[in-house]
C-alpha atoms as a PDB file:
ATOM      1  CA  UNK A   1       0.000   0.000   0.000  1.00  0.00           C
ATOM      2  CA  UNK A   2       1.505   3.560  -1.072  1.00  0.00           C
ATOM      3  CA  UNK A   3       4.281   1.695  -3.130  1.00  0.00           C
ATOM      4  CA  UNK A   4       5.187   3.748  -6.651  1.00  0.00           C
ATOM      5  CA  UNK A   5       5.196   1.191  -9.244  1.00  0.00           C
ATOM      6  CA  UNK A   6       6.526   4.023 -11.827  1.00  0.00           C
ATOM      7  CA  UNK A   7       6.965   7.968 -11.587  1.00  0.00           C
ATOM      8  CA  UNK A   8       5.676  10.376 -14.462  1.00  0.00           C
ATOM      9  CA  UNK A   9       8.996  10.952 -16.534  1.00  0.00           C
ATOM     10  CA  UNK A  10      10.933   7.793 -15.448  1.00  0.00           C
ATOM     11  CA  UNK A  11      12.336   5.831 -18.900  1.00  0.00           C
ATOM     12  CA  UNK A  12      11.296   2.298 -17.795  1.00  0.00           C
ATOM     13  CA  UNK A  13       8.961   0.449 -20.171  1.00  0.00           C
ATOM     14  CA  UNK A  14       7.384  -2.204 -18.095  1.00  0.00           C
ATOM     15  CA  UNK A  15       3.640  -3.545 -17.748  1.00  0.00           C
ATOM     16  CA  UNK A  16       1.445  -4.069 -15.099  1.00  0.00           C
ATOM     17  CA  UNK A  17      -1.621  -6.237 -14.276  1.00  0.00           C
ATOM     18  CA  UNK A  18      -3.747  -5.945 -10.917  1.00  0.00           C
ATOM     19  CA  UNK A  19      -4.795  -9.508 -10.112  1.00  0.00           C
ATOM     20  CA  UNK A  20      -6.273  -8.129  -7.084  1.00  0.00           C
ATOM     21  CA  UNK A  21      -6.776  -4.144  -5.137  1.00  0.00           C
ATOM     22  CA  UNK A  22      -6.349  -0.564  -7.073  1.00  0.00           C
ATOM     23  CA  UNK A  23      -3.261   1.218  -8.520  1.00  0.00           C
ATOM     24  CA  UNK A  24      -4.014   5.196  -8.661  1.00  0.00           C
ATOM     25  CA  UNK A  25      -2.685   6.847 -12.054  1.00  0.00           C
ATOM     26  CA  UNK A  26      -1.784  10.307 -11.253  1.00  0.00           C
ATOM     27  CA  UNK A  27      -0.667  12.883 -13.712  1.00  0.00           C
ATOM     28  CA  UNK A  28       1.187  16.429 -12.804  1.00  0.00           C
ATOM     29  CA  UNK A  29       0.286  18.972 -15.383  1.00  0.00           C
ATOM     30  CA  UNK A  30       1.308  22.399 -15.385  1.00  0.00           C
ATOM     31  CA  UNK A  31       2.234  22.440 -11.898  1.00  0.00           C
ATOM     32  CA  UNK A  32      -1.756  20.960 -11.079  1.00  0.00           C
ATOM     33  CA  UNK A  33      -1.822  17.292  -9.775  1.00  0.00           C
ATOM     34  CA  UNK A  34      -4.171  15.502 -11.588  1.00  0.00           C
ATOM     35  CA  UNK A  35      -5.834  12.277  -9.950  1.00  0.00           C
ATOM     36  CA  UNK A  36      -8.553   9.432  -9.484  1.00  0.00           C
ATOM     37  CA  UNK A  37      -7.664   7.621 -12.294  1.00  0.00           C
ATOM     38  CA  UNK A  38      -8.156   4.059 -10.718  1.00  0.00           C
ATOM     39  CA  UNK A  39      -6.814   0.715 -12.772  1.00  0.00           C
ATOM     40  CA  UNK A  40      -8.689  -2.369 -10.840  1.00  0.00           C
ATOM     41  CA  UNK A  41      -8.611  -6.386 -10.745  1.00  0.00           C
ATOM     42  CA  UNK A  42      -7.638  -7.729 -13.950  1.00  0.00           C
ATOM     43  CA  UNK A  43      -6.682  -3.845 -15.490  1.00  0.00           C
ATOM     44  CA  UNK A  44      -3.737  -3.594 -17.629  1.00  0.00           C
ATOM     45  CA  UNK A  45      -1.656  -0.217 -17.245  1.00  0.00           C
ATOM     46  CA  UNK A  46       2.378   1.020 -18.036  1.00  0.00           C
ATOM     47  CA  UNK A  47       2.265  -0.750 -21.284  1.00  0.00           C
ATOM     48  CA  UNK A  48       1.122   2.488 -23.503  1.00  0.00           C
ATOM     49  CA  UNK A  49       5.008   3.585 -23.250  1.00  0.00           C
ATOM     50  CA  UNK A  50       6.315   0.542 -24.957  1.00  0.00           C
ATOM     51  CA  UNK A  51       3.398   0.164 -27.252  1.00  0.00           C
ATOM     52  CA  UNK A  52       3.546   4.117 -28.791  1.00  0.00           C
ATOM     53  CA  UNK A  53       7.382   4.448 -28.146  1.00  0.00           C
ATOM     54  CA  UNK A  54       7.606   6.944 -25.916  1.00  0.00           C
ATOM     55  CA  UNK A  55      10.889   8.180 -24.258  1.00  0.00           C
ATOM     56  CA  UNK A  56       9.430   8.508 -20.680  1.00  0.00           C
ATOM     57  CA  UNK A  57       5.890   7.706 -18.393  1.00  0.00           C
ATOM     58  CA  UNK A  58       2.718   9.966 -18.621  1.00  0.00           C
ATOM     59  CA  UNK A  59       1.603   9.039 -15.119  1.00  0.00           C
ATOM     60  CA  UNK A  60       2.760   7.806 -11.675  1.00  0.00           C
ATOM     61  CA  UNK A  61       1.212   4.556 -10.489  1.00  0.00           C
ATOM     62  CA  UNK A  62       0.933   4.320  -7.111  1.00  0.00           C
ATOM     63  CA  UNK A  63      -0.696   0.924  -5.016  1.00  0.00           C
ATOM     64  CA  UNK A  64      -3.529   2.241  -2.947  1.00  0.00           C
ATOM     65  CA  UNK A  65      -4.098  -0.664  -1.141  1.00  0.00           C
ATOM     66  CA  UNK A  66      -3.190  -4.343  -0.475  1.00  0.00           C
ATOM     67  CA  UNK A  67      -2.952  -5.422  -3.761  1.00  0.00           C
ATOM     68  CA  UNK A  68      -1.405  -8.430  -6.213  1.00  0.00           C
ATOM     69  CA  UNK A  69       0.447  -7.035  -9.244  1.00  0.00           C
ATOM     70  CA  UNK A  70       1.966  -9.188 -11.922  1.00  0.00           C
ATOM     71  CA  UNK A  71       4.996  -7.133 -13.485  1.00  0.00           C
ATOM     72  CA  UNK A  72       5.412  -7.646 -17.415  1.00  0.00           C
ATOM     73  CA  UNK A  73       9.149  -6.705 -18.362  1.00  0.00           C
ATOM     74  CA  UNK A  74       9.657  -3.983 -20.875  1.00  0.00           C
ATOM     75  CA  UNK A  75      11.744  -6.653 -23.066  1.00  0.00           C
ATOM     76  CA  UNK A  76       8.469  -9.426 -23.221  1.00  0.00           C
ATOM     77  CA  UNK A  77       6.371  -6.293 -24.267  1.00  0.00           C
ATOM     78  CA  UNK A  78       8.944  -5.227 -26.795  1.00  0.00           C
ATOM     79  CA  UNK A  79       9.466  -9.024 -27.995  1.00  0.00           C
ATOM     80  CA  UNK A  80       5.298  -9.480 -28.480  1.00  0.00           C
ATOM     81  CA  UNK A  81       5.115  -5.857 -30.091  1.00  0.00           C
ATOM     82  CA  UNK A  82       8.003  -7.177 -32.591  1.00  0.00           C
ATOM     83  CA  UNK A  83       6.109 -10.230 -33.426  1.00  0.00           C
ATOM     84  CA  UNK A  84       2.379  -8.190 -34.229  1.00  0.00           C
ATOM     85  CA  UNK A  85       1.284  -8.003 -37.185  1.00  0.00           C
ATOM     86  CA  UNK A  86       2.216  -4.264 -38.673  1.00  0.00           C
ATOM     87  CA  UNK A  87      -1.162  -3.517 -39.783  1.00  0.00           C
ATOM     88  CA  UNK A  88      -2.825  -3.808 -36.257  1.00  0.00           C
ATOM     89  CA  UNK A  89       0.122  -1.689 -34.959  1.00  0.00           C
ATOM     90  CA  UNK A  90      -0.446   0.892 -37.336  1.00  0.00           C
ATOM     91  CA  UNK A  91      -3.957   0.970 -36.277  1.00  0.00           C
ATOM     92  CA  UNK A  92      -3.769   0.846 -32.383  1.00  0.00           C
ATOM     93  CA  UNK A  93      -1.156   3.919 -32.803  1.00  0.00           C
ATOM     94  CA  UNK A  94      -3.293   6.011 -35.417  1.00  0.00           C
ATOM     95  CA  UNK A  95      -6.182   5.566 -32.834  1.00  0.00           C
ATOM     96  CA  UNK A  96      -4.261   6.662 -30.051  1.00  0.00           C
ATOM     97  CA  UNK A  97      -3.026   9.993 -31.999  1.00  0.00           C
ATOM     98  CA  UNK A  98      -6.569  10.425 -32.968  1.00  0.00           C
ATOM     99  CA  UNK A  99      -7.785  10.343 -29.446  1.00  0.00           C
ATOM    100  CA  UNK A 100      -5.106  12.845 -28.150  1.00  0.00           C
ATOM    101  CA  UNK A 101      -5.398  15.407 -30.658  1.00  0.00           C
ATOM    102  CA  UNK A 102      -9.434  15.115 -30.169  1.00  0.00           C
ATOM    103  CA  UNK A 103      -7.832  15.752 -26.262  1.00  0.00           C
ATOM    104  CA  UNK A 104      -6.242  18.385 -27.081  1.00  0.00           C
ATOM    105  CA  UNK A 105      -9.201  20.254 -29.264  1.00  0.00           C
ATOM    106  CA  UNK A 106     -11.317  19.619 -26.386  1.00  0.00           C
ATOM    107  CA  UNK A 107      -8.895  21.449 -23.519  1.00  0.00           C
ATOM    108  CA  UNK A 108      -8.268  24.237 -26.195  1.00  0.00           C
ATOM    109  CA  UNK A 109     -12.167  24.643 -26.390  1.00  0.00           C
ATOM    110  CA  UNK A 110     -13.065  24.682 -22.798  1.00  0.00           C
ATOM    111  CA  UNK A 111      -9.847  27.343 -22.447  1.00  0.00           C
ATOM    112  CA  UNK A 112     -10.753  29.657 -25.052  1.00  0.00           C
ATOM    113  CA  UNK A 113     -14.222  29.600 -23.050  1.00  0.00           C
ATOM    114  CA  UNK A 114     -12.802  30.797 -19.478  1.00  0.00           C
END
């Protein structure tokens, strides 16, 4: 309980799964703590790193209670991403620049307003 799996800006690529209990995602943004982002029995998180080849961690995962976690090293990610077929890959990463650009709209919107 409390234990930091990973910290926002570490380089580490490694996946998580919660067999059992809560990890909390948190997410500092321009100097504002962003939180209750919960990842719960049998959620997958710390994988989007490896998966859209990022240099460093979005969030900081923190155990919020007493909880199983099975660690998936960044190398068995890499291995399984190497052996996908391209296609899907292409896909799951278009989708994911889709969604943050929609994101990004949306918080330029709701700025623009205040």
């Amino acid at each position: 309980n409390g234990e930091v799996l990973f910290r926002q800006g570490d380089k580490d690529g490694d996946g998580f799964i919660v067999v059992e209990g809560s990890v909390e995602l948190t997410k500092e943004h321009n100097g504002v703590l962003q939180s209750g982002l919960y990842i719960y029995k049998g959620g997958i998180f710390g994988v989007y790193k490896t998966i859209f080849e990022q240099d460093e961690r979005n969030f900081t995962a923190t155990v919020k209670e007493p909880s199983t976690i099975i660690k998936i090293p960044e190398a068995v990610l890499k291995n399984k991403l190497a052996s996908t077929d391209p296609f899907i890959l292409f896909c799951i990463r278009s989708w994911s620049e889709l969604n943050t650009k929609i994101i990004q709209n949306n918080e330029t919107q709701h700025q623009n307003k205040n």
